[in-house]
Structures are given as C-alpha cells and as structure tokens.
N, C-alpha and C. Protein backbone atom coordinates (compact mmCIF):
# COMPACT_ATOMS: atom_id res chain seq x y z
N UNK A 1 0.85 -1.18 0.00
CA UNK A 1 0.00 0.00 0.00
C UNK A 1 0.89 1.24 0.00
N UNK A 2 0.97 2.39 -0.44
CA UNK A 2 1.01 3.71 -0.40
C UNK A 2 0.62 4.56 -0.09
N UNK A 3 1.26 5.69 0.82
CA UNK A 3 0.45 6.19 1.34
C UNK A 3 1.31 7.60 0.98
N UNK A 4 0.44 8.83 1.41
CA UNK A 4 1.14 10.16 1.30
C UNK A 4 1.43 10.69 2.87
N UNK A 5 2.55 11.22 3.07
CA UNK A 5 3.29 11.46 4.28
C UNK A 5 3.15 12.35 4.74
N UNK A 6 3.63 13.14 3.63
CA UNK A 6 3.59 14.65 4.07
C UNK A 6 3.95 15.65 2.61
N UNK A 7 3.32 17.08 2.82
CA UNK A 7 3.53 17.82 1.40
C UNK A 7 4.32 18.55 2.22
N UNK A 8 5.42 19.64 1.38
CA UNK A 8 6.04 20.88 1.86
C UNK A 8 5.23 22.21 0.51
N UNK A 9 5.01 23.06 1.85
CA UNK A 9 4.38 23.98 1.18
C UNK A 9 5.29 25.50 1.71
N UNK A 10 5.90 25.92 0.76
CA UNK A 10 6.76 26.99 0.62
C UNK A 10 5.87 28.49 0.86
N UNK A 11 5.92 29.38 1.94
CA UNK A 11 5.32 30.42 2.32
C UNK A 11 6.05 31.53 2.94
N UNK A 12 5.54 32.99 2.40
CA UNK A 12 6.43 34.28 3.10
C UNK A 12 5.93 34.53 4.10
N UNK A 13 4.57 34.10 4.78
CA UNK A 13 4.78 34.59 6.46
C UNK A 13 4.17 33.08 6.79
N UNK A 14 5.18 32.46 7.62
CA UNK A 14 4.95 31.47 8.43
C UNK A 14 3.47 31.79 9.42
N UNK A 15 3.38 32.96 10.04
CA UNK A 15 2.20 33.17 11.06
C UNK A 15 1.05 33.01 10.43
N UNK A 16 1.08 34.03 9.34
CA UNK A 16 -0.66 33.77 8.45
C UNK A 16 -0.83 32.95 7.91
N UNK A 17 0.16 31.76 7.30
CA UNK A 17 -0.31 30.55 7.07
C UNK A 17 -0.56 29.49 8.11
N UNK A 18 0.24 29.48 9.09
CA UNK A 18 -0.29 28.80 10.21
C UNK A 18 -1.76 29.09 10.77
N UNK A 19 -1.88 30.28 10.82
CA UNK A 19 -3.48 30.58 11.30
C UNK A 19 -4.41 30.27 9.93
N UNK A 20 -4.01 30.41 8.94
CA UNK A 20 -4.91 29.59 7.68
C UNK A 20 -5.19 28.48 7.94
N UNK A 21 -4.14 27.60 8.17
CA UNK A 21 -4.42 26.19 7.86
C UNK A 21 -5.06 25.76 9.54
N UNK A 22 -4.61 26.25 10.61
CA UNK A 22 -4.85 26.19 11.89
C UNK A 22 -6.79 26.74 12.07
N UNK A 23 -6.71 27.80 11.88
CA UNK A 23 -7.87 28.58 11.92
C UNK A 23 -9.39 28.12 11.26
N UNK A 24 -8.75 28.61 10.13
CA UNK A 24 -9.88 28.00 8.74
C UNK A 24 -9.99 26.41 8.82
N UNK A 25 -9.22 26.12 8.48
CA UNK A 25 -8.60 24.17 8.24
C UNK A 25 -9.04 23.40 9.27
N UNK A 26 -8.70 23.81 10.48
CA UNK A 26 -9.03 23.10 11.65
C UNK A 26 -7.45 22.53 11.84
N UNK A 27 -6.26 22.22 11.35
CA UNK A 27 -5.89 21.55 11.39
C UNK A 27 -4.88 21.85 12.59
N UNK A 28 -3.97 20.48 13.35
CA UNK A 28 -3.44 21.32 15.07
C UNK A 28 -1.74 21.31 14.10
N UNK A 29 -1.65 22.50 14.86
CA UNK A 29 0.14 22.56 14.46
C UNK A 29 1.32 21.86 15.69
N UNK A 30 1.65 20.59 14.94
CA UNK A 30 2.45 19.82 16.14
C UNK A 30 3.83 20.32 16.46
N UNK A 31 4.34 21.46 15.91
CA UNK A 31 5.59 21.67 15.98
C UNK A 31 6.07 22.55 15.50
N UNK A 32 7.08 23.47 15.72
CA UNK A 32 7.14 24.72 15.06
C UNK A 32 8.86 24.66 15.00
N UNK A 33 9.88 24.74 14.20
CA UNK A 33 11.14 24.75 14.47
C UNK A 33 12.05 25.99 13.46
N UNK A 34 13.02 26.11 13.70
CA UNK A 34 13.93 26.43 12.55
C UNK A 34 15.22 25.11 12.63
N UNK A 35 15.91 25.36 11.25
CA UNK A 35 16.57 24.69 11.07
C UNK A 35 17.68 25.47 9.97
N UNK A 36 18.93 25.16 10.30
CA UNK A 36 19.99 25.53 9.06
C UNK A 36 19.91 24.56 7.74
N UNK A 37 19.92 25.27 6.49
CA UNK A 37 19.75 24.70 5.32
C UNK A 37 21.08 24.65 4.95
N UNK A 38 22.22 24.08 4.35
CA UNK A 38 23.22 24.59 3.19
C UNK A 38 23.50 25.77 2.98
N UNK A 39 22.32 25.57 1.77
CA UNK A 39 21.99 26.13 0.71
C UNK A 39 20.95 27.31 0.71
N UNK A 40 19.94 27.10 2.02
CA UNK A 40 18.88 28.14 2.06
C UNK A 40 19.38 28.98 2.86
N UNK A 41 19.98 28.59 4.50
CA UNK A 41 20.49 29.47 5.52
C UNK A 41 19.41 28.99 6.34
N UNK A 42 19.14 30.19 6.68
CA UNK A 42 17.73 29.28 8.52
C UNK A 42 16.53 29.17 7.52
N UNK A 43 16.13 28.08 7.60
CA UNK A 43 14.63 27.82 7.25
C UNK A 43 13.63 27.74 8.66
N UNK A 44 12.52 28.64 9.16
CA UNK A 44 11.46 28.09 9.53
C UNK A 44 10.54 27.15 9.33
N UNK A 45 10.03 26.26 10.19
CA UNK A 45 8.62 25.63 9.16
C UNK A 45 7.85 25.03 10.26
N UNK A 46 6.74 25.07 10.31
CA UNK A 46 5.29 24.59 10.70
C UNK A 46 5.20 23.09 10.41
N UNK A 47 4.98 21.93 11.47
CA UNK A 47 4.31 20.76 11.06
C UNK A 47 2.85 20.84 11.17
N UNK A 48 2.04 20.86 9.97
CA UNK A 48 0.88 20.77 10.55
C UNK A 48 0.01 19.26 10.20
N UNK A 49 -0.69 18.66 11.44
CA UNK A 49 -0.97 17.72 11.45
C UNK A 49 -2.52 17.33 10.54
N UNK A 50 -2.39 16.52 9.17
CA UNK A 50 -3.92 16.26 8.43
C UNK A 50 -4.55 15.37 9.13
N UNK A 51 -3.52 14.29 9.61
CA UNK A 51 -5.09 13.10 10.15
C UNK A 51 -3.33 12.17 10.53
N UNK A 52 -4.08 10.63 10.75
CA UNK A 52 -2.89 10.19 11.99
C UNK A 52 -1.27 9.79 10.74
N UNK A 53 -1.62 10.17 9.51
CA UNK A 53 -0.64 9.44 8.83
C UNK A 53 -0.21 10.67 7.75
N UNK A 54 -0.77 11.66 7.81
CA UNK A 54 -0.39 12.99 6.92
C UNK A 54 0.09 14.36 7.48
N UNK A 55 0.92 15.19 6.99
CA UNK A 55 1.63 16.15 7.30
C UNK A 55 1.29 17.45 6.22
N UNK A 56 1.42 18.63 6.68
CA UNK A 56 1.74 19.63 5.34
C UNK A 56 2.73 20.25 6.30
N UNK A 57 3.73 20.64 5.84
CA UNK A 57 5.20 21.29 6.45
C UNK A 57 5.03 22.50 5.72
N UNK A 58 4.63 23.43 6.51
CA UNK A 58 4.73 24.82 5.90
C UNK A 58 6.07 25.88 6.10
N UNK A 59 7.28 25.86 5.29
CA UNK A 59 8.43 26.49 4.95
C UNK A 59 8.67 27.54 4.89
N UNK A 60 8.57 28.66 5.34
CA UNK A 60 9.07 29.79 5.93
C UNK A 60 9.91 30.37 4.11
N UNK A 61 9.40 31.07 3.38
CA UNK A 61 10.44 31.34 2.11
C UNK A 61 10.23 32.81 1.59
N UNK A 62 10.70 33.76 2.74
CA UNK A 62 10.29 35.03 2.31
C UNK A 62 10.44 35.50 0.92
N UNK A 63 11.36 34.85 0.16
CA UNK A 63 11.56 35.41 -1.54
C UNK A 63 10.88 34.53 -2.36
N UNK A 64 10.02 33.73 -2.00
CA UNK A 64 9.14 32.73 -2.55
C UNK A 64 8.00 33.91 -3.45
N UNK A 65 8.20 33.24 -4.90
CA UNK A 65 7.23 33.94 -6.18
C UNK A 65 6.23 32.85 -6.70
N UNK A 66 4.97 33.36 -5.99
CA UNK A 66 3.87 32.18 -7.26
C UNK A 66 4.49 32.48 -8.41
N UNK A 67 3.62 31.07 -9.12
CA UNK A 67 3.82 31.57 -10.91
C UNK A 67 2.49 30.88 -11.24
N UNK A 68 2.28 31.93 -11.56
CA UNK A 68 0.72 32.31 -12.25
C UNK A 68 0.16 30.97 -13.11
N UNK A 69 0.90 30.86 -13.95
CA UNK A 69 0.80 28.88 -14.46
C UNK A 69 1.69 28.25 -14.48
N UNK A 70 1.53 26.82 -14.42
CA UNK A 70 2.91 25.80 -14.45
C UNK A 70 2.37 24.93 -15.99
N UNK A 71 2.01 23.41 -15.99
CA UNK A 71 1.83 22.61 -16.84
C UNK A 71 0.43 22.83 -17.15
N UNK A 72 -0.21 23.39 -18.97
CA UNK A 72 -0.86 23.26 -19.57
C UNK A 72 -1.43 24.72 -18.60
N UNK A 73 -1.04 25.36 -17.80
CA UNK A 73 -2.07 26.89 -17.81
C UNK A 73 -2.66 26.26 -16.00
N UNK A 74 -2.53 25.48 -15.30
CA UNK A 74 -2.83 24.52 -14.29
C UNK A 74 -2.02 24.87 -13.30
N UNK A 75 -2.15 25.73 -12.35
CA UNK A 75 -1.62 26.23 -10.86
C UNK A 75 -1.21 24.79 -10.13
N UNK A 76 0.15 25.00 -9.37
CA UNK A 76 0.39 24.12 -8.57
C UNK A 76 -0.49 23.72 -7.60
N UNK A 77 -1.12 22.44 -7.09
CA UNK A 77 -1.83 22.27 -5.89
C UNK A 77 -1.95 21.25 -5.14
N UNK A 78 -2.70 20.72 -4.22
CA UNK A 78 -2.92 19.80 -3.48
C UNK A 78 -4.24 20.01 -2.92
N UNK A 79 -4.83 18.70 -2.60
CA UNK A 79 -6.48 18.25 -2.45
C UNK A 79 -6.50 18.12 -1.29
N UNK A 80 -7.39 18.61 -0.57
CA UNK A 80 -7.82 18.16 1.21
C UNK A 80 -9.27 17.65 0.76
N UNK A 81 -9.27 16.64 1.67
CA UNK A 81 -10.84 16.17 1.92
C UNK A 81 -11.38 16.10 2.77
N UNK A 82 -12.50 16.78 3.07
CA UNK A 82 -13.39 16.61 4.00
C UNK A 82 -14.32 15.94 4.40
N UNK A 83 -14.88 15.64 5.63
CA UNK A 83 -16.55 14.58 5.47
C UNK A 83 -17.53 16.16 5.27
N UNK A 84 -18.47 15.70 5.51
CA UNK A 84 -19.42 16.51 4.89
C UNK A 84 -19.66 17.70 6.40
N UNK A 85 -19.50 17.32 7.43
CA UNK A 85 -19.84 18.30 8.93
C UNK A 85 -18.67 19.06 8.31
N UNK A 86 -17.44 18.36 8.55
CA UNK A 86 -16.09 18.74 8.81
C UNK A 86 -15.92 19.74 7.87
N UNK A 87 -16.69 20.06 6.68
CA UNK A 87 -16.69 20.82 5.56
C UNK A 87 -17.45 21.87 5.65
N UNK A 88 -18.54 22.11 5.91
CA UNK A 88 -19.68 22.56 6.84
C UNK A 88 -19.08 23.83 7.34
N UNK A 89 -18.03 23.15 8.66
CA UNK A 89 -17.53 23.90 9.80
C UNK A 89 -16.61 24.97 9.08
N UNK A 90 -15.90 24.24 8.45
CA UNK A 90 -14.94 24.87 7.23
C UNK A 90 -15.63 26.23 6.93
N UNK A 91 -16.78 26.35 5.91
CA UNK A 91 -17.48 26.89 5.11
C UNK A 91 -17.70 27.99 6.19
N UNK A 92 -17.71 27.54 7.12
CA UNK A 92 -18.89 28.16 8.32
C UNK A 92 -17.75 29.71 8.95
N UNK A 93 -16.61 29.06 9.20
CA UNK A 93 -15.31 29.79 9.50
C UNK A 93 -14.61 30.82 8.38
C-alpha cells in the first residue's frame, strides 16, 4: 500500500499561514522549528498535522514567487478532503 506522508508547502509569512491552515482548516500545528539549510540558511517551518498518517510542512520562504501557471495553464496544488460536517464547519469559518 502507499500512502502520502507529508507535502512541503513553501510560504512568506509562516504566522498567516499557520493561522490559515490552523484557523480555517481546523488543522493542530504539532511543531514549530527552525533549522539551518546549506543552501537556504535558517529555514522556519510549521508541522501541521492532516489526520494520523499525513503532514503539510509549511516552509518559511520570504523570496518565494507564485507563478501564475505551471503545466498546460494549471496552478500548482494539493487536495484536502473533508466529510461533509467537517466541511460545513470549514465553510462556516
């Protein structure tokens, strides 16, 4: 079986995405660290917890640039799923 672990999601303010995904999302933030990169220098990042076997690691990347499209005109992304309350509450927030 296969499973997904965890995503890294690259962000310029660690705080307002934590309260996004915390706030809105519901989701609990298990951990908060920095760390020395190489190559980056200090990286911040957020573990935030999806359910007992998923992660989104939110990365601290103040010079971080969307780009408007990637493959075929199609924004980078990732899918959350909800049950139907849990979505609700979402909507509701």
């Amino acid at each position: 079986m296969t499973t997904l672990d965890h995503v890294g999601v690259r962000v310029t303010d660690l705080d307002v995405a934590v309260k996004f995904y915390s706030e809105l999302l519901g989701l609990e933030m298990l951990e908060r660290r920095t760390r020395i990169d190489p190559h980056e220098g200090e990286v911040e990042a957020a573990a935030m917890k999806v359910n007992d076997g998923a992660w989104i690691f939110l990365l601290r990347t103040p010079k971080v640039q969307s780009h408007v499209e990637s493959i075929e005109g199609r924004p980078e992304h990732f899918c959350l799923v909800f049950e139907p309350d849990e979505f609700a509450r979402v909507i509701d927030r």
